[in-house]
C-alpha atoms as a PDB file:
ATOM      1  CA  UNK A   1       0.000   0.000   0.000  1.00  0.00           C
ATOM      2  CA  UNK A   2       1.081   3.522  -0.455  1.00  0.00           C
ATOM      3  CA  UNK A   3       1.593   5.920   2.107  1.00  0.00           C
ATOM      4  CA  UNK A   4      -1.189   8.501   0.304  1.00  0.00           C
ATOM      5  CA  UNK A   5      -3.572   4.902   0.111  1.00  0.00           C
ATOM      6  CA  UNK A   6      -3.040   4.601   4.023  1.00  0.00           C
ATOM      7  CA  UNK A   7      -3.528   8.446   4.960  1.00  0.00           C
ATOM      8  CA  UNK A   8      -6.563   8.367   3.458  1.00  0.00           C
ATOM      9  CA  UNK A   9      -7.614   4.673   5.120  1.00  0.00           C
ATOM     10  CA  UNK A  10      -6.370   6.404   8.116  1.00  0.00           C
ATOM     11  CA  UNK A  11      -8.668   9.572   7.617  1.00  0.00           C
ATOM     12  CA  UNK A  12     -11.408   7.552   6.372  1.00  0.00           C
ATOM     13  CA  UNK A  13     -11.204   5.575   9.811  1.00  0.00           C
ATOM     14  CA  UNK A  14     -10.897   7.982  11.888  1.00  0.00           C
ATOM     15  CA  UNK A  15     -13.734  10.333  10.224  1.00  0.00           C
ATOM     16  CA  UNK A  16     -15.825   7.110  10.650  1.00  0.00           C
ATOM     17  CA  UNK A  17     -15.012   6.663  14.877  1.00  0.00           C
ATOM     18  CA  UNK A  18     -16.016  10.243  14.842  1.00  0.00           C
ATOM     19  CA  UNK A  19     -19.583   9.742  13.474  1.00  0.00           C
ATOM     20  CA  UNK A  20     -20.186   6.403  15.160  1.00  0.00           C
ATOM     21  CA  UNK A  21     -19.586   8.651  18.672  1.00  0.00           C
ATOM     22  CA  UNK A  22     -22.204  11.374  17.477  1.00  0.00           C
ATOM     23  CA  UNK A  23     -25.265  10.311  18.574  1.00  0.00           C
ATOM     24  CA  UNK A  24     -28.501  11.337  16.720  1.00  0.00           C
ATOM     25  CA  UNK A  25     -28.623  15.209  18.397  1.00  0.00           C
ATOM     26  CA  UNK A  26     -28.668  17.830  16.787  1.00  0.00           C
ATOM     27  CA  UNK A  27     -26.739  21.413  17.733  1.00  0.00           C
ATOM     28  CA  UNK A  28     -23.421  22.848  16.981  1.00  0.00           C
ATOM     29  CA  UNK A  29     -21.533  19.899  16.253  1.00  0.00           C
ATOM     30  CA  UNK A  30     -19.253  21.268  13.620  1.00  0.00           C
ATOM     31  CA  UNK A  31     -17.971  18.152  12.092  1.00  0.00           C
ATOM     32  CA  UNK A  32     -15.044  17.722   9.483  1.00  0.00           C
ATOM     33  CA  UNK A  33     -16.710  15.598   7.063  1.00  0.00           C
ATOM     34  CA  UNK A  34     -19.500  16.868   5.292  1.00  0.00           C
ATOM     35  CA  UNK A  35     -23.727  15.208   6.407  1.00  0.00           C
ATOM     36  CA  UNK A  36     -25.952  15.355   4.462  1.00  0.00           C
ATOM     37  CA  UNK A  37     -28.876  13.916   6.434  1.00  0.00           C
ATOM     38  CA  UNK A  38     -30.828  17.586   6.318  1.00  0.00           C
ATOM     39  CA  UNK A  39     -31.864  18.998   3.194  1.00  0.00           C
ATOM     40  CA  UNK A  40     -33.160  22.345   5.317  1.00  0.00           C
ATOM     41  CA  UNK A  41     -31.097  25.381   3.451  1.00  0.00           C
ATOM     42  CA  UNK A  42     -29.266  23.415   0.909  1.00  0.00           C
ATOM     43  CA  UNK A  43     -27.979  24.886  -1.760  1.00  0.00           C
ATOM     44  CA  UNK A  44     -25.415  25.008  -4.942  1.00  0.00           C
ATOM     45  CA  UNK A  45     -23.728  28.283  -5.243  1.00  0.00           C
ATOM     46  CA  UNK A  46     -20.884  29.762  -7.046  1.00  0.00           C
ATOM     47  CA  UNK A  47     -18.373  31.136  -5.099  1.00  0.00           C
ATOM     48  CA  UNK A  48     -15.183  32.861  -6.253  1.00  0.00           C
ATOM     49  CA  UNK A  49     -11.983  30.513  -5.414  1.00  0.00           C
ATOM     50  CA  UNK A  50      -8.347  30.479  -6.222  1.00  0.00           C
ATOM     51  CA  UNK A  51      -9.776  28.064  -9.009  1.00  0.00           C
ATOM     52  CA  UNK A  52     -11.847  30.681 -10.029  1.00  0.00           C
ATOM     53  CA  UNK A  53     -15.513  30.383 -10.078  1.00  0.00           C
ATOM     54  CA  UNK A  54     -16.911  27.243  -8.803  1.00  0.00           C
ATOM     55  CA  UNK A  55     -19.572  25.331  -6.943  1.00  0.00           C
ATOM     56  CA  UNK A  56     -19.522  24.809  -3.431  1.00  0.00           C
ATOM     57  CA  UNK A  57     -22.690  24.083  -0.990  1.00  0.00           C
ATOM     58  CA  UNK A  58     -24.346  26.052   1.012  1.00  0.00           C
ATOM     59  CA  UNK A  59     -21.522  26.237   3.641  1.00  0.00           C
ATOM     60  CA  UNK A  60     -18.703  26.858   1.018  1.00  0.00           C
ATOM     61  CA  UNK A  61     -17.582  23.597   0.770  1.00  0.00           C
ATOM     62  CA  UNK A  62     -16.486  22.583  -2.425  1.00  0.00           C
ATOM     63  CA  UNK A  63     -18.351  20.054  -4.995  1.00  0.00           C
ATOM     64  CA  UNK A  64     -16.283  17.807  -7.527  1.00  0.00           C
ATOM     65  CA  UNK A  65     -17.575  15.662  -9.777  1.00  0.00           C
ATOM     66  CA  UNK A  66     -16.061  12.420 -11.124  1.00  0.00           C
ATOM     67  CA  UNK A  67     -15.089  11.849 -14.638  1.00  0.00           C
ATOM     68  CA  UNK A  68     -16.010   8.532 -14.721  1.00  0.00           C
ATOM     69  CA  UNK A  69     -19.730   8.938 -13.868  1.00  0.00           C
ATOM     70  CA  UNK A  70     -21.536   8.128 -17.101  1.00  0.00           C
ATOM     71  CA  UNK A  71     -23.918  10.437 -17.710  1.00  0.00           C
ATOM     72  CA  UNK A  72     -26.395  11.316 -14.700  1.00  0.00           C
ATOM     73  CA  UNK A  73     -25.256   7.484 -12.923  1.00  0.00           C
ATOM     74  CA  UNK A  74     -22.722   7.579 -10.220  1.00  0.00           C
ATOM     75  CA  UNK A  75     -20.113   5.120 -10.432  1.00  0.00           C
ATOM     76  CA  UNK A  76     -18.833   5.926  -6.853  1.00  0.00           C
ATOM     77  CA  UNK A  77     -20.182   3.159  -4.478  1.00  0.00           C
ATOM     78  CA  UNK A  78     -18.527   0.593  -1.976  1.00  0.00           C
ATOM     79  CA  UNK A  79     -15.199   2.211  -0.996  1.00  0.00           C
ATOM     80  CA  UNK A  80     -15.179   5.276  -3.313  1.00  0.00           C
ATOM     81  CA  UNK A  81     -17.880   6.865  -0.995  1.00  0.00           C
ATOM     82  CA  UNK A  82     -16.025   6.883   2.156  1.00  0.00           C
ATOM     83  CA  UNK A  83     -13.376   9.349   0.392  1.00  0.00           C
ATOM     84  CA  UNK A  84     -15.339  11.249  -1.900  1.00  0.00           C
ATOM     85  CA  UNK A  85     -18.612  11.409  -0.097  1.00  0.00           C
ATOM     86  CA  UNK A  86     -21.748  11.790  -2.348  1.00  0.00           C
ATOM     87  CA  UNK A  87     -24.014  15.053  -2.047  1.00  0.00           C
ATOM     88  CA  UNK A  88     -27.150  13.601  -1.227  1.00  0.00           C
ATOM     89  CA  UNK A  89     -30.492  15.346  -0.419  1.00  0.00           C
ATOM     90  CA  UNK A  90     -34.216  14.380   0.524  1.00  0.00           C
ATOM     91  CA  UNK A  91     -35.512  17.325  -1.948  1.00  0.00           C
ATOM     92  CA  UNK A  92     -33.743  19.636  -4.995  1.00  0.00           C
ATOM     93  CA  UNK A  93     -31.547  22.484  -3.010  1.00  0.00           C
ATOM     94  CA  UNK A  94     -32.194  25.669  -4.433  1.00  0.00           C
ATOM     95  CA  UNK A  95     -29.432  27.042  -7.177  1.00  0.00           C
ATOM     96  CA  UNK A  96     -27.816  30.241  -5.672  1.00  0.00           C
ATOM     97  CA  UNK A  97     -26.954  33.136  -7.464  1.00  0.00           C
ATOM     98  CA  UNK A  98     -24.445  32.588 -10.613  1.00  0.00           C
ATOM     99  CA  UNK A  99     -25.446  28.882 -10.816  1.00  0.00           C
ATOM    100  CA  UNK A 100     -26.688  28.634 -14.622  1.00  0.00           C
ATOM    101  CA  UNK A 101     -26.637  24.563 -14.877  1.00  0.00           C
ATOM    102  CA  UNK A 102     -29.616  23.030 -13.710  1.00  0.00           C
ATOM    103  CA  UNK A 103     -29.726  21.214 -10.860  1.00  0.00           C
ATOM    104  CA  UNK A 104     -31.409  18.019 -10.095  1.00  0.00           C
ATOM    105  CA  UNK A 105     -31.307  14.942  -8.327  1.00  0.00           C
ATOM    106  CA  UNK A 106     -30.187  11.285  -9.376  1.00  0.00           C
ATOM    107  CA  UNK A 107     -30.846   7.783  -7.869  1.00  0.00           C
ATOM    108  CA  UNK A 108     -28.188   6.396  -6.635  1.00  0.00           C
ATOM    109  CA  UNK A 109     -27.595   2.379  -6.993  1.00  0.00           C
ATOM    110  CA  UNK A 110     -28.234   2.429  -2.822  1.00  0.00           C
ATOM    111  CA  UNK A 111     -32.015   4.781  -3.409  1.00  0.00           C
ATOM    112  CA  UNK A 112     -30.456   7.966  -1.995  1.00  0.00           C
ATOM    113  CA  UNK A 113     -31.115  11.230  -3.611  1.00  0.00           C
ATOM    114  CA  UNK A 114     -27.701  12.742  -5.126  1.00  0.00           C
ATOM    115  CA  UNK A 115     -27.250  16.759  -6.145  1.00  0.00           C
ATOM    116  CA  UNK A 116     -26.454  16.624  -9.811  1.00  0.00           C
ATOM    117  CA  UNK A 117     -25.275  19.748 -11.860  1.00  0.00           C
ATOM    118  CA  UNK A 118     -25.766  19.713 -15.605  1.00  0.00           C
ATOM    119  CA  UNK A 119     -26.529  16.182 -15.139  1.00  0.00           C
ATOM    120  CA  UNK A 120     -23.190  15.496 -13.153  1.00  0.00           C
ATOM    121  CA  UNK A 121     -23.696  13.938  -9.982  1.00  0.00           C
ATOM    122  CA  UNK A 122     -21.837  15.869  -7.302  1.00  0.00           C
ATOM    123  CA  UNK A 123     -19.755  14.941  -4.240  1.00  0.00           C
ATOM    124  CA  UNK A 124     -17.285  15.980  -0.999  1.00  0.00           C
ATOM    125  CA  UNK A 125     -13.643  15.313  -0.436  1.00  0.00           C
ATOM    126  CA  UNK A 126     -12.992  13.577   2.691  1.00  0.00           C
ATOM    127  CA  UNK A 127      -9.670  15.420   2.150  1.00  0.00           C
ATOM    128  CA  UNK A 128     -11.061  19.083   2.602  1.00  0.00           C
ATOM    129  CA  UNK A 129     -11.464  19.827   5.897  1.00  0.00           C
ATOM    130  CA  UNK A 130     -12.968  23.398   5.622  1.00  0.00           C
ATOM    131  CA  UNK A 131     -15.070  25.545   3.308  1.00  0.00           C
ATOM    132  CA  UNK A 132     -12.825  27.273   0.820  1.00  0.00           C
ATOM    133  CA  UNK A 133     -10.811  23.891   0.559  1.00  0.00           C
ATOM    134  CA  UNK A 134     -10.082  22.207  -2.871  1.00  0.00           C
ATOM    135  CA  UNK A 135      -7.951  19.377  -2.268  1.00  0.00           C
ATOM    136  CA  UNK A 136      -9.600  17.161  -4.488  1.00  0.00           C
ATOM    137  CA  UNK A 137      -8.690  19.232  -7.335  1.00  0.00           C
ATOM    138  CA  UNK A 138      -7.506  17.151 -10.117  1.00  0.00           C
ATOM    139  CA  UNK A 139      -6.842  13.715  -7.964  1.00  0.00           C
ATOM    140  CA  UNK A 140      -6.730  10.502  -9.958  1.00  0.00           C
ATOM    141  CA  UNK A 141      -8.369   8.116  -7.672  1.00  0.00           C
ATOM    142  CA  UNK A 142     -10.949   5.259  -7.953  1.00  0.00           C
ATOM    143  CA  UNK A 143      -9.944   4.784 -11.654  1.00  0.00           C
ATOM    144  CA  UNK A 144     -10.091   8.204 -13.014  1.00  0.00           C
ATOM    145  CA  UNK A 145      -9.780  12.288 -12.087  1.00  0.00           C
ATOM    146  CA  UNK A 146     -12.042  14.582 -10.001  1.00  0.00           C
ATOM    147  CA  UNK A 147     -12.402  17.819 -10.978  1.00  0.00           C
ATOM    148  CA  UNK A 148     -14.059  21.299  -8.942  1.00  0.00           C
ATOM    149  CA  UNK A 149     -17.234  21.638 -11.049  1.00  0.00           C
ATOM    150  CA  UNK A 150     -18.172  25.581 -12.386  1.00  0.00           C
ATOM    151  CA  UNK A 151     -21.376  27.054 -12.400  1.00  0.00           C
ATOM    152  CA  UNK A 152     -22.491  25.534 -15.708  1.00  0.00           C
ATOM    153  CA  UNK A 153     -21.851  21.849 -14.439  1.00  0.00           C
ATOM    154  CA  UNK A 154     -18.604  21.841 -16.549  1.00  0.00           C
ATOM    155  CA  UNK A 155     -15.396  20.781 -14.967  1.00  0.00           C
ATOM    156  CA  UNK A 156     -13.144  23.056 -13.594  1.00  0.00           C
ATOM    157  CA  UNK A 157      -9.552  22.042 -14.604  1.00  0.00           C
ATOM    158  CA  UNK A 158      -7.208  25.049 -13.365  1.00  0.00           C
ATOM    159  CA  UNK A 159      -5.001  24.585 -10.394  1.00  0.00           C
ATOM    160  CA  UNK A 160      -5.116  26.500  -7.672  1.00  0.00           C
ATOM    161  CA  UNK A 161      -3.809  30.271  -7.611  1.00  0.00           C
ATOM    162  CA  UNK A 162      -1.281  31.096  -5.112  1.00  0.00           C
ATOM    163  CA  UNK A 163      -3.254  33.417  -2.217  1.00  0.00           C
ATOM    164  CA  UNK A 164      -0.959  33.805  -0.065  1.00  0.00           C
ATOM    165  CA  UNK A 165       2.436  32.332   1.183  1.00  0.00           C
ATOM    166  CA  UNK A 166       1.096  31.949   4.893  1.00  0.00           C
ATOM    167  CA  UNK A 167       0.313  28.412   4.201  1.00  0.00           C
ATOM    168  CA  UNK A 168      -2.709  28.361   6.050  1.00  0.00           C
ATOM    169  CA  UNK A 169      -4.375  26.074   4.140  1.00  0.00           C
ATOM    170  CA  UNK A 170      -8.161  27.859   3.498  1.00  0.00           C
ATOM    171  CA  UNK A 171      -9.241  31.352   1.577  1.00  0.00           C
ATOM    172  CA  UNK A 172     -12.286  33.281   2.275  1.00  0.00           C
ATOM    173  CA  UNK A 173     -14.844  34.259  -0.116  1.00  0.00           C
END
């Protein structure tokens, strides 16, 4: 195994001992890895990045899609999900200002509901750890690349501008 493969098991594990301890309550829990058990204020907005305009939900967090998807079907099940988390919701978030794809949901092989853009089902990094975070950008994993998606539902294949050389990781919009 690789030492990327086992940061990410270890990640993975870890993000999954932290949701096992988090009982059903609700409050300020303010959890690294993204739920999406609540579809109350849900959205798909475009928000300015180092990337430049792209899609992020409605806490900033960033929304790739994967190139192997084949049209509006998922091919990210069984271990895929647990690092790139799908974007699932009970009812169609609302598209925020600047969003000109349309948005819809899919059917996932497992029932849920998935946020699609443009037809292109759309999903979390277990890798960013904030809103404003893109560290999915361009990653070759599961058998092909994930790509930041732009307000049309088109991938987003820049790399990340240089903000700042503070190295603190995140970038406010």
């Amino acid at each position: 195994m690789t030492p990327k493969y086992l940061a990410a098991l270890a990640s993975v594990a870890a993000a999954a001992l932290a949701i096992a301890g988090c009982g059903g309550g609700g409050g300020g829990n303010s959890s690294s890895t993204p739920a999406a058990a609540s579809t109350t204020g849900l959205a798909v907005n475009a928000s300015n990045t180092p990337l430049g305009t792209i899609v992020t939900d409605g806490k900033g967090r960033t929304l790739y899609l994967f190139t192997k998807d084949s049209g509006m079907t998922s091919t990210c099940t069984g271990a895929c999900t647990s690092e790139w988390m799908p974007f699932t919701a009970t009812s169609k978030p609302a598209a925020g200002d600047g969003v000109s794809g349309p948005v819809t949901l899919v059917k996932r092989a497992d029932g849920a509901k998935q946020v699609a853009l443009d037809g292109h089902p759309l999903y979390y990094f277990v890798g960013d750890q904030s809103a404003g975070q893109a560290n999915g950008q361009g990653v070759d994993d599961f058998g092909a690349k994930w790509f930041a998606v732009g307000p049309s539902g088109a991938q987003v294949t820049a790399a990340a501008k240089s903000t700042s050389s503070s190295g603190g990781g995140g970038y406010s919009y």
